[in-house]
C-alpha atoms as a PDB file:
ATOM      1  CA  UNK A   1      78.055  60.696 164.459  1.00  0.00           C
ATOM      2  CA  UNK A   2      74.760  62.261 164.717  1.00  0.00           C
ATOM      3  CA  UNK A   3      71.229  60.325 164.555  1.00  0.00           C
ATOM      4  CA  UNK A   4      70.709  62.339 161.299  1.00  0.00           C
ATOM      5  CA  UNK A   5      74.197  60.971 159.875  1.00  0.00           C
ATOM      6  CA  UNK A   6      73.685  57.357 160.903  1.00  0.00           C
ATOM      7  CA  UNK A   7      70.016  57.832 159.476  1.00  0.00           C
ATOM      8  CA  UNK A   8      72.267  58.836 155.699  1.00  0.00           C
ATOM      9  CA  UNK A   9      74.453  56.477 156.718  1.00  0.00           C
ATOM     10  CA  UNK A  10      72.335  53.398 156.901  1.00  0.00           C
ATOM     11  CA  UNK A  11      70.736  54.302 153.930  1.00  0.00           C
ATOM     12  CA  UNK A  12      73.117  54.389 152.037  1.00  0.00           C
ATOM     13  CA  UNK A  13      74.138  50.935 152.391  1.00  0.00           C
ATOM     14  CA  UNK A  14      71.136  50.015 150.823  1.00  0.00           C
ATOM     15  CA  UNK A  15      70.365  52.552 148.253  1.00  0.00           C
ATOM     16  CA  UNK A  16      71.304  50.803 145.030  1.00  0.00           C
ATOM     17  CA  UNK A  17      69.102  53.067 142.526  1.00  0.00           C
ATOM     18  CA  UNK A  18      69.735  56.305 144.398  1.00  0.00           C
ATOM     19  CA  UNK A  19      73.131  58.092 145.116  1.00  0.00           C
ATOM     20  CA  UNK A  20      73.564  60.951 148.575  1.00  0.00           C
ATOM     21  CA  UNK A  21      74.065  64.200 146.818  1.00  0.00           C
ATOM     22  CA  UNK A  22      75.856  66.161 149.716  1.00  0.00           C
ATOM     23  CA  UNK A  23      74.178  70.067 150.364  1.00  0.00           C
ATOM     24  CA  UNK A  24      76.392  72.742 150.163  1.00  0.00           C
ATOM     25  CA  UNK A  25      77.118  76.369 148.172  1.00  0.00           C
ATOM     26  CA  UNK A  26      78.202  75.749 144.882  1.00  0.00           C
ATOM     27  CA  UNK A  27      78.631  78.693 141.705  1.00  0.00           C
ATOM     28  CA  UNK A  28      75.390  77.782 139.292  1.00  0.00           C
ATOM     29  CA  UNK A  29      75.912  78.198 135.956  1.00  0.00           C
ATOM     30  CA  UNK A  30      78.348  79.872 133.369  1.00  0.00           C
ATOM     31  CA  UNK A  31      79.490  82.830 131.935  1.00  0.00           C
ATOM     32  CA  UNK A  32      81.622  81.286 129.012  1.00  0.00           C
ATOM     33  CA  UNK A  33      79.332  79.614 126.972  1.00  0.00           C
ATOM     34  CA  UNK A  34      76.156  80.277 125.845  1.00  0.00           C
ATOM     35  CA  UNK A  35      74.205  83.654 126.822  1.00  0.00           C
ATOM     36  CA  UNK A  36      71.376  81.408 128.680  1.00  0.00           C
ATOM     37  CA  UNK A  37      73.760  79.922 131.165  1.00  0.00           C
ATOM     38  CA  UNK A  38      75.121  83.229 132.136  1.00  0.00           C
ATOM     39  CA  UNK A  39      75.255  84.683 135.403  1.00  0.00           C
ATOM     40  CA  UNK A  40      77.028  82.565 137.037  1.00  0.00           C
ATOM     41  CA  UNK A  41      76.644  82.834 140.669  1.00  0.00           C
ATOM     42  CA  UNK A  42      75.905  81.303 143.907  1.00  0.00           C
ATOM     43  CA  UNK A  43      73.462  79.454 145.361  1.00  0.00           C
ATOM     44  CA  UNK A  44      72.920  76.411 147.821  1.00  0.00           C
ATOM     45  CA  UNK A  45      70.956  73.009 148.231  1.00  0.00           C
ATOM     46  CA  UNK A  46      69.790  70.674 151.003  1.00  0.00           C
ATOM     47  CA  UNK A  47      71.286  67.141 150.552  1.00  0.00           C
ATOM     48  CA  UNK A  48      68.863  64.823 148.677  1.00  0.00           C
ATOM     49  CA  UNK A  49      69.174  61.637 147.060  1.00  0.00           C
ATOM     50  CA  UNK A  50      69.014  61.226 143.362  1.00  0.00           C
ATOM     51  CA  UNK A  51      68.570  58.129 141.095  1.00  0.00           C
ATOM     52  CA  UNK A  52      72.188  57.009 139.525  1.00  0.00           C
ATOM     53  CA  UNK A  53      70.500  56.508 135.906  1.00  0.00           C
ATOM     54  CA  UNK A  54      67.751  57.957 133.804  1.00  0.00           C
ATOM     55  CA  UNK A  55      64.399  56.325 134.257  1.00  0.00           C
ATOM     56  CA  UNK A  56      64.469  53.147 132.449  1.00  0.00           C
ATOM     57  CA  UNK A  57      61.933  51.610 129.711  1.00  0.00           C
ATOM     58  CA  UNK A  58      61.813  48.869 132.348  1.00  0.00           C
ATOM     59  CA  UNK A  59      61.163  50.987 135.257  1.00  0.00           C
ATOM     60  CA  UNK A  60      58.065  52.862 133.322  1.00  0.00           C
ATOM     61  CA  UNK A  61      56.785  49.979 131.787  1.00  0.00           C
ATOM     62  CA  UNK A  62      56.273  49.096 135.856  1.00  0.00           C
ATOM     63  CA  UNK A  63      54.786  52.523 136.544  1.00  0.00           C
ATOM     64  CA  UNK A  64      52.059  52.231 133.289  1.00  0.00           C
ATOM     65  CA  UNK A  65      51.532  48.481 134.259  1.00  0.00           C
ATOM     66  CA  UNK A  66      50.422  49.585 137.618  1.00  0.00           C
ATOM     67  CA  UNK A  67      48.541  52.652 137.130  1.00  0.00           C
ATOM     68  CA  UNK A  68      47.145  52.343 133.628  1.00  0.00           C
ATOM     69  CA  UNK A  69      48.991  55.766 132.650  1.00  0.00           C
ATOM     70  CA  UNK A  70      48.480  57.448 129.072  1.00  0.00           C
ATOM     71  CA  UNK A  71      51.220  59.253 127.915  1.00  0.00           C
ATOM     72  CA  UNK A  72      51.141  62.756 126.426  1.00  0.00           C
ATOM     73  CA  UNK A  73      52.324  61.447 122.748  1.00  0.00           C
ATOM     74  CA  UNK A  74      49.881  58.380 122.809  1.00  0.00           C
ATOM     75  CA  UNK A  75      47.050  60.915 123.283  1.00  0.00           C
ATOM     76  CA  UNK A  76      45.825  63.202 120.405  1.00  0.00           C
ATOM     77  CA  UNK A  77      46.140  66.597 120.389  1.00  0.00           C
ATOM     78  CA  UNK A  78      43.021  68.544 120.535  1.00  0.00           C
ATOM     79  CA  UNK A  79      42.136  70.900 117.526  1.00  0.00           C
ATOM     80  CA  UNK A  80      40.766  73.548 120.007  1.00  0.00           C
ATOM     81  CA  UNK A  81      44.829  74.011 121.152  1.00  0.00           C
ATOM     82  CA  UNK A  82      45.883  73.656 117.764  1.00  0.00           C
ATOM     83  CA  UNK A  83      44.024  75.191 116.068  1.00  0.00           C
ATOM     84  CA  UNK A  84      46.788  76.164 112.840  1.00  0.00           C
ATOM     85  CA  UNK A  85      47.840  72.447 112.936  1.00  0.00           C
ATOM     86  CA  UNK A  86      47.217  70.507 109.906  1.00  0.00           C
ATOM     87  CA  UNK A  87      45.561  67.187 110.107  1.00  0.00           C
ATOM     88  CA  UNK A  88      47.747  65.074 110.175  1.00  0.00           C
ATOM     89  CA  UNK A  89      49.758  66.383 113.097  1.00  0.00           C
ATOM     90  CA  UNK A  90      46.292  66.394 114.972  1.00  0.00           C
ATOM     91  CA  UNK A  91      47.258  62.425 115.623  1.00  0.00           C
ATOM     92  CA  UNK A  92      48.974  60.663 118.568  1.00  0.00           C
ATOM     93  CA  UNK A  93      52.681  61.004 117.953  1.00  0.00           C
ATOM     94  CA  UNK A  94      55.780  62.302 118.735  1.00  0.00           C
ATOM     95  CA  UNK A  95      58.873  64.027 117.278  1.00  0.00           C
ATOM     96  CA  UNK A  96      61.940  61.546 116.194  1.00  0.00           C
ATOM     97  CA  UNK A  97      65.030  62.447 114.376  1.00  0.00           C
ATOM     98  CA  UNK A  98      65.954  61.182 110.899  1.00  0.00           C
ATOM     99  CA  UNK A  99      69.862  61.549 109.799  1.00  0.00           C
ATOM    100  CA  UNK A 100      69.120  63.468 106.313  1.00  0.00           C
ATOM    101  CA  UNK A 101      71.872  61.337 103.914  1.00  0.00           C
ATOM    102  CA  UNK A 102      73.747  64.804 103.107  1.00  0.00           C
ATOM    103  CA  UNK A 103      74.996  67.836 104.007  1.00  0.00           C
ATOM    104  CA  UNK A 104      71.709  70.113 105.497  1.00  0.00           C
ATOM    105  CA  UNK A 105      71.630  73.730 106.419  1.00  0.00           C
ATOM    106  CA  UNK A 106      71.619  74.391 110.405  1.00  0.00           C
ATOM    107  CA  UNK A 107      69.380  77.104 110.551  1.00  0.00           C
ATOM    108  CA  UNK A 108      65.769  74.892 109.904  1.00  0.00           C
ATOM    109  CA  UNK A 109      65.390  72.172 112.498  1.00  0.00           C
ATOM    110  CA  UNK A 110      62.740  70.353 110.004  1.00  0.00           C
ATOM    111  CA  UNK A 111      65.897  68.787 107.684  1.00  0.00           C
ATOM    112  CA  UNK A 112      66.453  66.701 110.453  1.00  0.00           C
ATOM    113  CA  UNK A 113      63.075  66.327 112.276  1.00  0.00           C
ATOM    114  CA  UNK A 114      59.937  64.745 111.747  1.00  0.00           C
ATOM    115  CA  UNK A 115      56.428  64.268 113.591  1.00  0.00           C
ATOM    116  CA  UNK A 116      55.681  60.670 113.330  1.00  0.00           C
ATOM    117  CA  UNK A 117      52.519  59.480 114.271  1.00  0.00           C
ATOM    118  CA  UNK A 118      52.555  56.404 116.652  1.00  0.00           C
ATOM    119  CA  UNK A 119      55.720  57.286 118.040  1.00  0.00           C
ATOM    120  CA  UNK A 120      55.945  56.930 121.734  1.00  0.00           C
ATOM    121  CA  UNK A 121      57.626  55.594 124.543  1.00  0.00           C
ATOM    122  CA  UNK A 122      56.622  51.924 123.223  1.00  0.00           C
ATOM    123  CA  UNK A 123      57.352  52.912 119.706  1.00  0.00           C
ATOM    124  CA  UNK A 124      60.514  55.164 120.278  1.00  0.00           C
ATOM    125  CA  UNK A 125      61.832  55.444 116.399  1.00  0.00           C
ATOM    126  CA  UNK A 126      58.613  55.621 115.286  1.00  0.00           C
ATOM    127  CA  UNK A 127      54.906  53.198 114.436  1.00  0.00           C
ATOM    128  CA  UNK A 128      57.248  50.253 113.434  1.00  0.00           C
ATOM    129  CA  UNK A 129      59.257  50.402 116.349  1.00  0.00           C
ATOM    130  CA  UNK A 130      59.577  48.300 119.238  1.00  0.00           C
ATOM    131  CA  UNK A 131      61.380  48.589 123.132  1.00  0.00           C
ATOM    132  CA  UNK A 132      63.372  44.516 122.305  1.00  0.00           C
ATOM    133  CA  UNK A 133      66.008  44.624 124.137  1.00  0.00           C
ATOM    134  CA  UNK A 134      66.119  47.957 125.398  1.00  0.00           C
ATOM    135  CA  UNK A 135      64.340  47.082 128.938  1.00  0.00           C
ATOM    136  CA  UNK A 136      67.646  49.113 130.203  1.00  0.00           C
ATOM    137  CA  UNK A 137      68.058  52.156 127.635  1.00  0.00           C
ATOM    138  CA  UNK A 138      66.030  55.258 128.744  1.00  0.00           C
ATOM    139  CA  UNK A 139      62.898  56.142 128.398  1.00  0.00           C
ATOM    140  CA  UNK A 140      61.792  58.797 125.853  1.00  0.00           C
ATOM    141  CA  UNK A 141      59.270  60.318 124.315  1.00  0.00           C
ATOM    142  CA  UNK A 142      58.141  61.738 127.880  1.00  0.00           C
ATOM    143  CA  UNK A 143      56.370  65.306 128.340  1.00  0.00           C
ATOM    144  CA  UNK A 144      56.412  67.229 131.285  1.00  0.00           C
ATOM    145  CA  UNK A 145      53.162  65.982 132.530  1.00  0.00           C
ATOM    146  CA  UNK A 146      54.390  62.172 132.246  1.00  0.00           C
ATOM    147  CA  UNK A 147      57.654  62.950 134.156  1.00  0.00           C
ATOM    148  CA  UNK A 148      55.918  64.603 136.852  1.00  0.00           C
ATOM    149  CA  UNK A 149      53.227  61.893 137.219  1.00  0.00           C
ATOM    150  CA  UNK A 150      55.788  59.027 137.313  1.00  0.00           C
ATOM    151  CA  UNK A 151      58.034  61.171 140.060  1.00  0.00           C
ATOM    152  CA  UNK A 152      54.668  61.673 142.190  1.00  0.00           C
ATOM    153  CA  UNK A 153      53.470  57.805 141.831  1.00  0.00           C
ATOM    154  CA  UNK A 154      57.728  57.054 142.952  1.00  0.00           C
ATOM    155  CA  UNK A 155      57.075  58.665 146.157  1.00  0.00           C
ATOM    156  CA  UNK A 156      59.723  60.847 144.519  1.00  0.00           C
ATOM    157  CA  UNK A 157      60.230  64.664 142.308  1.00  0.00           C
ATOM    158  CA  UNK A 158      61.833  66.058 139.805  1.00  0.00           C
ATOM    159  CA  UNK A 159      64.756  67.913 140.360  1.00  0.00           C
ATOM    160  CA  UNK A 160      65.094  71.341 140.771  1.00  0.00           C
ATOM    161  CA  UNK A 161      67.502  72.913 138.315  1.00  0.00           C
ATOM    162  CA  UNK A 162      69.659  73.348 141.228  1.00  0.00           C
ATOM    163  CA  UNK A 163      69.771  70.412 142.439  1.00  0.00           C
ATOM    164  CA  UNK A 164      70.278  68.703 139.035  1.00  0.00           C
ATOM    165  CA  UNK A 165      73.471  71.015 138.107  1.00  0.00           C
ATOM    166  CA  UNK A 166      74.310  70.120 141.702  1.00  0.00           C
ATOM    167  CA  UNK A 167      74.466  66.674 141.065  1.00  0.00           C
ATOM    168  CA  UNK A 168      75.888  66.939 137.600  1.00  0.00           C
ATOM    169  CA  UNK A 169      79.308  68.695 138.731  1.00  0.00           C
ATOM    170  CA  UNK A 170      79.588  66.017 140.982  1.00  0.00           C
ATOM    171  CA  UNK A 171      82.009  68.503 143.511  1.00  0.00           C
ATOM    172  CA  UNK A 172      83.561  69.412 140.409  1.00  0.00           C
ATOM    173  CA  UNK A 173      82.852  73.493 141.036  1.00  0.00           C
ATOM    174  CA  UNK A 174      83.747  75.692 137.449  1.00  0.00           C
ATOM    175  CA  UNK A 175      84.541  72.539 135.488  1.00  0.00           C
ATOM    176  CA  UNK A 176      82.720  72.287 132.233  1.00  0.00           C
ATOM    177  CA  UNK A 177      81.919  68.887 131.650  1.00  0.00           C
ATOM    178  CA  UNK A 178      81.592  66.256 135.197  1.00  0.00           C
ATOM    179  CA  UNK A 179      84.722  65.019 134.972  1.00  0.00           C
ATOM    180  CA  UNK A 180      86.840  67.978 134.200  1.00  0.00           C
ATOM    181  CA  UNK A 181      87.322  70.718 131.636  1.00  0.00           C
ATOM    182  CA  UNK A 182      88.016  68.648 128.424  1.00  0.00           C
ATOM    183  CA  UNK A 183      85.247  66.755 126.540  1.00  0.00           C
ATOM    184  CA  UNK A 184      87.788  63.927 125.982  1.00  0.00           C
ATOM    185  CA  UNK A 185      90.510  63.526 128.613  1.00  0.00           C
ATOM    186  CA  UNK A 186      93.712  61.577 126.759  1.00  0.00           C
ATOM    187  CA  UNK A 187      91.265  60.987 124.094  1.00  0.00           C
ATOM    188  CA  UNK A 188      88.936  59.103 126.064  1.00  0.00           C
ATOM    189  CA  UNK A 189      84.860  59.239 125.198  1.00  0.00           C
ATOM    190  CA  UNK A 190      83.219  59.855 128.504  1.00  0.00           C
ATOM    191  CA  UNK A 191      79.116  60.544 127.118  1.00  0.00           C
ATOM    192  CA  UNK A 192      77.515  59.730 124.446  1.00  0.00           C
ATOM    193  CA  UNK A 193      76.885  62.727 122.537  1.00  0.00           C
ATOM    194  CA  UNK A 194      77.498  63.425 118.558  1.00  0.00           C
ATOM    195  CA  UNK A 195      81.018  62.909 116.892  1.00  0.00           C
ATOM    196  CA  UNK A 196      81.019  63.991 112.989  1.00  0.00           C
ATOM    197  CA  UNK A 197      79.188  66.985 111.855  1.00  0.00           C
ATOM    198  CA  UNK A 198      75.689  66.973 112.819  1.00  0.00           C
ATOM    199  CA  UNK A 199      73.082  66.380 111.570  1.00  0.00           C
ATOM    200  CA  UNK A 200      74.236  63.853 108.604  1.00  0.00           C
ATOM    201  CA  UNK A 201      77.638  62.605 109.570  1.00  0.00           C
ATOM    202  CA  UNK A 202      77.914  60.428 112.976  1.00  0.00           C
ATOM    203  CA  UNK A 203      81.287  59.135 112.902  1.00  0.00           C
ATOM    204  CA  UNK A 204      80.262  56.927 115.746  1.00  0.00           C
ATOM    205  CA  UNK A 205      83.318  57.054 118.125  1.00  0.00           C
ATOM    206  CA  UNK A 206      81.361  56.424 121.263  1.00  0.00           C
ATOM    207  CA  UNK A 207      80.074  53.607 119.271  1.00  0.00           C
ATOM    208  CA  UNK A 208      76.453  54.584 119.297  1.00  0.00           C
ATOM    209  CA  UNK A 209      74.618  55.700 116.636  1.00  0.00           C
ATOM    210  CA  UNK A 210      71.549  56.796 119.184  1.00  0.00           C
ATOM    211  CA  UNK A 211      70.644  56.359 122.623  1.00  0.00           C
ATOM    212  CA  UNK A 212      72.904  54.214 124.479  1.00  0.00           C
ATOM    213  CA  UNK A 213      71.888  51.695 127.953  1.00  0.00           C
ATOM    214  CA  UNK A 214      71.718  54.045 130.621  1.00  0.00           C
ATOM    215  CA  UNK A 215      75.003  53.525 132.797  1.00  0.00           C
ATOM    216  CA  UNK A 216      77.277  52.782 129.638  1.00  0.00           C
ATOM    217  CA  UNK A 217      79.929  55.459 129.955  1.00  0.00           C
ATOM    218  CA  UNK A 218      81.861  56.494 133.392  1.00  0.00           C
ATOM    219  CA  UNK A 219      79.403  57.905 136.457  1.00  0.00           C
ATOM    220  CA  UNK A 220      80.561  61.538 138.103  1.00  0.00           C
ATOM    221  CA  UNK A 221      82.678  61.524 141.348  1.00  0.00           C
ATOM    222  CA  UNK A 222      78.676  61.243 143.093  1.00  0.00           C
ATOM    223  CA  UNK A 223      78.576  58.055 140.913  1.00  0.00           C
ATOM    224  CA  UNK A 224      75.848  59.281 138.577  1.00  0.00           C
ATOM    225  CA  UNK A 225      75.754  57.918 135.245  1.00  0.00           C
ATOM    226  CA  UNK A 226      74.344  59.856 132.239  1.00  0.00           C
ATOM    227  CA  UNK A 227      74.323  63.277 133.471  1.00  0.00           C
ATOM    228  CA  UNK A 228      75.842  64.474 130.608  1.00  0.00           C
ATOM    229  CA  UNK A 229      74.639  63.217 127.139  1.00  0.00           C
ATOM    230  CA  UNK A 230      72.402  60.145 125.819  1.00  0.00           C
ATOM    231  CA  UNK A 231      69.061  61.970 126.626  1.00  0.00           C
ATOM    232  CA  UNK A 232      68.304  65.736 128.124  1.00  0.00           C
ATOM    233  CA  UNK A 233      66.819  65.283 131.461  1.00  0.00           C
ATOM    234  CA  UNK A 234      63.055  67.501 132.697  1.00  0.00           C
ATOM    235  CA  UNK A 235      63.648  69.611 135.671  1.00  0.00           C
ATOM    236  CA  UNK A 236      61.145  71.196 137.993  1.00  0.00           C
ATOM    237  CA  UNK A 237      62.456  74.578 136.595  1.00  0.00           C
ATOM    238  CA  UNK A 238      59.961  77.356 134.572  1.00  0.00           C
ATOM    239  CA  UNK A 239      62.633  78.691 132.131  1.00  0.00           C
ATOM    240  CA  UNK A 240      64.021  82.114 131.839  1.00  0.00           C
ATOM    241  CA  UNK A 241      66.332  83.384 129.532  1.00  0.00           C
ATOM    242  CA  UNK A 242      69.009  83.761 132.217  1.00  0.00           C
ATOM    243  CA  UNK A 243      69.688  83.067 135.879  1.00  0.00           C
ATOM    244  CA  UNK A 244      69.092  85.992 138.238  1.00  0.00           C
ATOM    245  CA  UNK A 245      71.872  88.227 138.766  1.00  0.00           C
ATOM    246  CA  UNK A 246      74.140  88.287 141.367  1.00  0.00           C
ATOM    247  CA  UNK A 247      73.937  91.462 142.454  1.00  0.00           C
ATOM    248  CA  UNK A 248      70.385  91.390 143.204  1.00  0.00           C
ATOM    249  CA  UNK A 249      71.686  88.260 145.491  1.00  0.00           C
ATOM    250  CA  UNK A 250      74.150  89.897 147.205  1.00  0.00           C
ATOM    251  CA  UNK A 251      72.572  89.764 150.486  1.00  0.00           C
ATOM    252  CA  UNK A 252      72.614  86.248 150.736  1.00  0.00           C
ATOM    253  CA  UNK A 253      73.090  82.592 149.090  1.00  0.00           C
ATOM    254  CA  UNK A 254      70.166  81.695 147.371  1.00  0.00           C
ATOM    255  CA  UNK A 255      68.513  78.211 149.507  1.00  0.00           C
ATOM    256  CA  UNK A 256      67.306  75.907 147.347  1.00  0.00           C
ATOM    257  CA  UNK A 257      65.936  77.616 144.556  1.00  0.00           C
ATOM    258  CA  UNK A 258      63.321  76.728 142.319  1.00  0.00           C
ATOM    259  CA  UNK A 259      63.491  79.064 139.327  1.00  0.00           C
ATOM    260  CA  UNK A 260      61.067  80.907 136.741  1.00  0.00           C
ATOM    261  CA  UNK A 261      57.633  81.486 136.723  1.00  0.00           C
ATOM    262  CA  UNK A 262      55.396  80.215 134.214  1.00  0.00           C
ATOM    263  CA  UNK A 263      54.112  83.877 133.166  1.00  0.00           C
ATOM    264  CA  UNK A 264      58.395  84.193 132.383  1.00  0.00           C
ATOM    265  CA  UNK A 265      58.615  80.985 130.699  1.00  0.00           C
ATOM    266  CA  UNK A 266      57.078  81.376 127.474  1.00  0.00           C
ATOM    267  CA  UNK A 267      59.119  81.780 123.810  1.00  0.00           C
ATOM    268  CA  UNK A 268      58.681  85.440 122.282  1.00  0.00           C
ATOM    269  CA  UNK A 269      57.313  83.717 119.427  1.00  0.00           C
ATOM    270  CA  UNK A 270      55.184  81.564 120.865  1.00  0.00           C
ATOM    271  CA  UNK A 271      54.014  83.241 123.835  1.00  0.00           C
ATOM    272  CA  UNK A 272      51.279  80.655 124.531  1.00  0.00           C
ATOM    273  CA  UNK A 273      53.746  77.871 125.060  1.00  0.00           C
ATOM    274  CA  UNK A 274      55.124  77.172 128.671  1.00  0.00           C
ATOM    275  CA  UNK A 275      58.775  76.238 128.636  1.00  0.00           C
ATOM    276  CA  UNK A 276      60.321  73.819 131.598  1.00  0.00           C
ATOM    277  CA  UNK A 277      64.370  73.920 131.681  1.00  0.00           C
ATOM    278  CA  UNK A 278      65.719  70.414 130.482  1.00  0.00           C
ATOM    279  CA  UNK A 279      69.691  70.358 131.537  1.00  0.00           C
ATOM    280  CA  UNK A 280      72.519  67.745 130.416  1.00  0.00           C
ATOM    281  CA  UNK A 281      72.492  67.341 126.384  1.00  0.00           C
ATOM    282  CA  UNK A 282      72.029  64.564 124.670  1.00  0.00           C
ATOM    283  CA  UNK A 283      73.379  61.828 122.069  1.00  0.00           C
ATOM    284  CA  UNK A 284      72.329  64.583 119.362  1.00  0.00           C
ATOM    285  CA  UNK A 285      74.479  67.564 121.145  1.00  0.00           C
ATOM    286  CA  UNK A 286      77.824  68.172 118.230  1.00  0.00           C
ATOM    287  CA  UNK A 287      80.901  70.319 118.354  1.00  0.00           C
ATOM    288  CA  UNK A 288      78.990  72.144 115.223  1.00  0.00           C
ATOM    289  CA  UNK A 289      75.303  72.280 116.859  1.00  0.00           C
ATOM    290  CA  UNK A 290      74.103  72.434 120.333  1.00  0.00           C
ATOM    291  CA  UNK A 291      77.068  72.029 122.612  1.00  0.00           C
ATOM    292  CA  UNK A 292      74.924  71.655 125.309  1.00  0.00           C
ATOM    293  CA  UNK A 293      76.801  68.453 126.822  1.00  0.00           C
ATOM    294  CA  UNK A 294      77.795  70.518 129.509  1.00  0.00           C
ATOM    295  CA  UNK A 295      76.987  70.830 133.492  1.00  0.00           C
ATOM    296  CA  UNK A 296      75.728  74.218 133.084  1.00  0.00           C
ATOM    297  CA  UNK A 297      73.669  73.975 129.948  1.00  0.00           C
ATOM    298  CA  UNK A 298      70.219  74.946 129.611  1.00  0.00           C
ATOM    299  CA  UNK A 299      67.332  74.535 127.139  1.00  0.00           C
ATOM    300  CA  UNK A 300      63.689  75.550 127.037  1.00  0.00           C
ATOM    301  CA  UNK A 301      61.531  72.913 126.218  1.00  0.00           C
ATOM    302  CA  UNK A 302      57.649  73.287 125.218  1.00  0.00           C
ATOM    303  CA  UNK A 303      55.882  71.039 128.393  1.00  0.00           C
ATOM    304  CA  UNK A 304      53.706  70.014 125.587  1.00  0.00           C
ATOM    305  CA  UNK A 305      56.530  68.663 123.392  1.00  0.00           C
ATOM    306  CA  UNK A 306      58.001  64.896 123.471  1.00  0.00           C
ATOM    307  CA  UNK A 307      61.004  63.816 121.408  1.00  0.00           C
ATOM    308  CA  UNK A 308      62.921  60.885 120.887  1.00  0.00           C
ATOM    309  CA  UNK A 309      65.976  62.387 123.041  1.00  0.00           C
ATOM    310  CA  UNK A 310      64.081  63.523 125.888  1.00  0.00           C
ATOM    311  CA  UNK A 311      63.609  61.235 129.479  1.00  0.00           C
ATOM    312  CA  UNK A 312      64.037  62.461 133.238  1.00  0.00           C
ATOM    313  CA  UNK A 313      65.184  60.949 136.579  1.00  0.00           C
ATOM    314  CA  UNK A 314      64.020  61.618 140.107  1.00  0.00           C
ATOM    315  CA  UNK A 315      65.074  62.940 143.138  1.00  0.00           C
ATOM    316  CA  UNK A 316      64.165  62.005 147.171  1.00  0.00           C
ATOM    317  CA  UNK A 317      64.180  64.965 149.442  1.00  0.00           C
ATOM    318  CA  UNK A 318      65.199  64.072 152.938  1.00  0.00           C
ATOM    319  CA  UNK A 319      64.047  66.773 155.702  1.00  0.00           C
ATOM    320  CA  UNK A 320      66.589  68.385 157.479  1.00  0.00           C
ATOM    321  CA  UNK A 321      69.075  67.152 154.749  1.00  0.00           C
ATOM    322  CA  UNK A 322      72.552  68.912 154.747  1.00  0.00           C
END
């Protein structure tokens, strides 16, 4: 064994939060699904070590305790970047979903969501909301910016969205969904993502209704737990409407790539809006809407923009990894 294998080795005898994500070549992305995902194609990653779960209320309550951090929805927005924004959305707050009691079109995302004010990490379904007993469910409510700063006062980063589909497959190379190619193997629930017709009927077979305790369904075969469902996860990744193709790769394996540029990133409507890729789905994700509980999945998320579904974890980069 060599002095860098012992070195993993030891480590990971006493690496309870993190998991070894072994380097390798692995086929990125997916040309059956959604246009976004599409080419798939290969690239490689160093080893690094990633946390098992999503960052916990628990585990940022520590960071904020320690640092005195502010969080993006706790801080109000300033009329100056805003300037078409009505009052009242000109207020500390964040966006939280509300289950409309019937039947809603799916072409306006407004029949189902709602800028609260006072929602936040602290307050996660809105002002009246509390974090009792959910010490161990994940954190939410979290921008870019407050991802980043809580990776960087970790000693840690966010993953790459490399890495992170890396880790999600868990070896499991072409397979949709971490542990194989069927969302419910002999019928069993293995994330917790939407059952029913979304957005007003949850039939509640993973029996939760939102966000669940992070590690509550089955970890991947790299013993990750929530890489598909509960919350979508930030990655380090600008967003572009598709991966790079192939052929333009044919030379060589991409190394650790680290995709997008911010000039790329923005929406065609709102070309003023920087987009970061968030990967793995989450509780609201529906055989009718957003099948995004997938390893491949993408989605381009405003770095300005908190919800009630969105959270991160980190990653440890080890030089000379493999």
């Amino acid at each position: 064994m060599s002095t860098y294998e012992s070195r993993v080795a030891d480590e990971l005898s006493v690496s309870e939060d993190e998991a070894w994500i072994p380097g390798g070549a692995f086929r990125m992305g997916s040309d059956r699904h959604y246009p976004e995902e599409a080419p798939a194609h290969q690239v490689a990653v160093d080893g690094f070590w990633m946390d098992r779960r999503p960052v916990t209320n628990r585990q940022f309550r520590a960071f904020v305790d320690a640092t005195g951090y502010i969080t993006w929805a706790e801080k109000p927005p300033l009329s100056e970047d805003y300037p078409d924004a009505p009052a009242e959305m000109l207020q500390p707050g964040s966006l939280v979903f509300v289950k409309p009691p019937k039947p809603v079109g799916l072409g306006d995302v407004l029949g189902w969501w709602r800028y609260m004010p006072g929602a936040d990490w602290q307050h996660p379904d809105g002002r009246d909301s509390n974090l009792d007993g959910l010490d161990e469910y994940p954190v939410v409510h979290i921008a870019y910016e407050d991802a980043h700063a809580y990776a960087q006062w970790a000693g840690k980063a966010l993953p790459t969205e490399a890495e992170w589909e890396r880790a999600a497959r868990g070896g499991r190379e072409g397979a949709d969904y971490p542990w194989g190619d069927e969302l419910t193997p002999d019928g069993r629930i293995m994330a917790n993502t939407w059952q029913g017709r979304f957005p007003w009927e949850n039939l509640l077979e993973d029996g939760y209704e939102g966000r669940s305790p992070v590690g509550a369904f089955p970890p991947n075969d790299y013993d990750l737990y929530d890489m598909i469902g509960n919350i979508w996860e930030w990655t380090a990744d600008w967003y572009r409407p598709r991966h790079p193709s192939e052929a333009v790769k044919a030379c060589c394996v991409p190394r650790n790539p680290l995709g997008g540029k911010v000039s790329e990133s923005c929406h065609p409507a709102e070309p003023g809006m920087p987009r970061k890729v968030l990967k793995g789905g989450s509780y609201l994700c529906a055989p009718n809407y957003c099948r995004r509980y997938r390893s491949a999945a993408r989605y381009p998320q405003p770095i300005d923009t908190s919800t009630c579904h969105v959270g991160f974890r980190c990653v440890r980069r080890v030089n000379g990894a493999s």
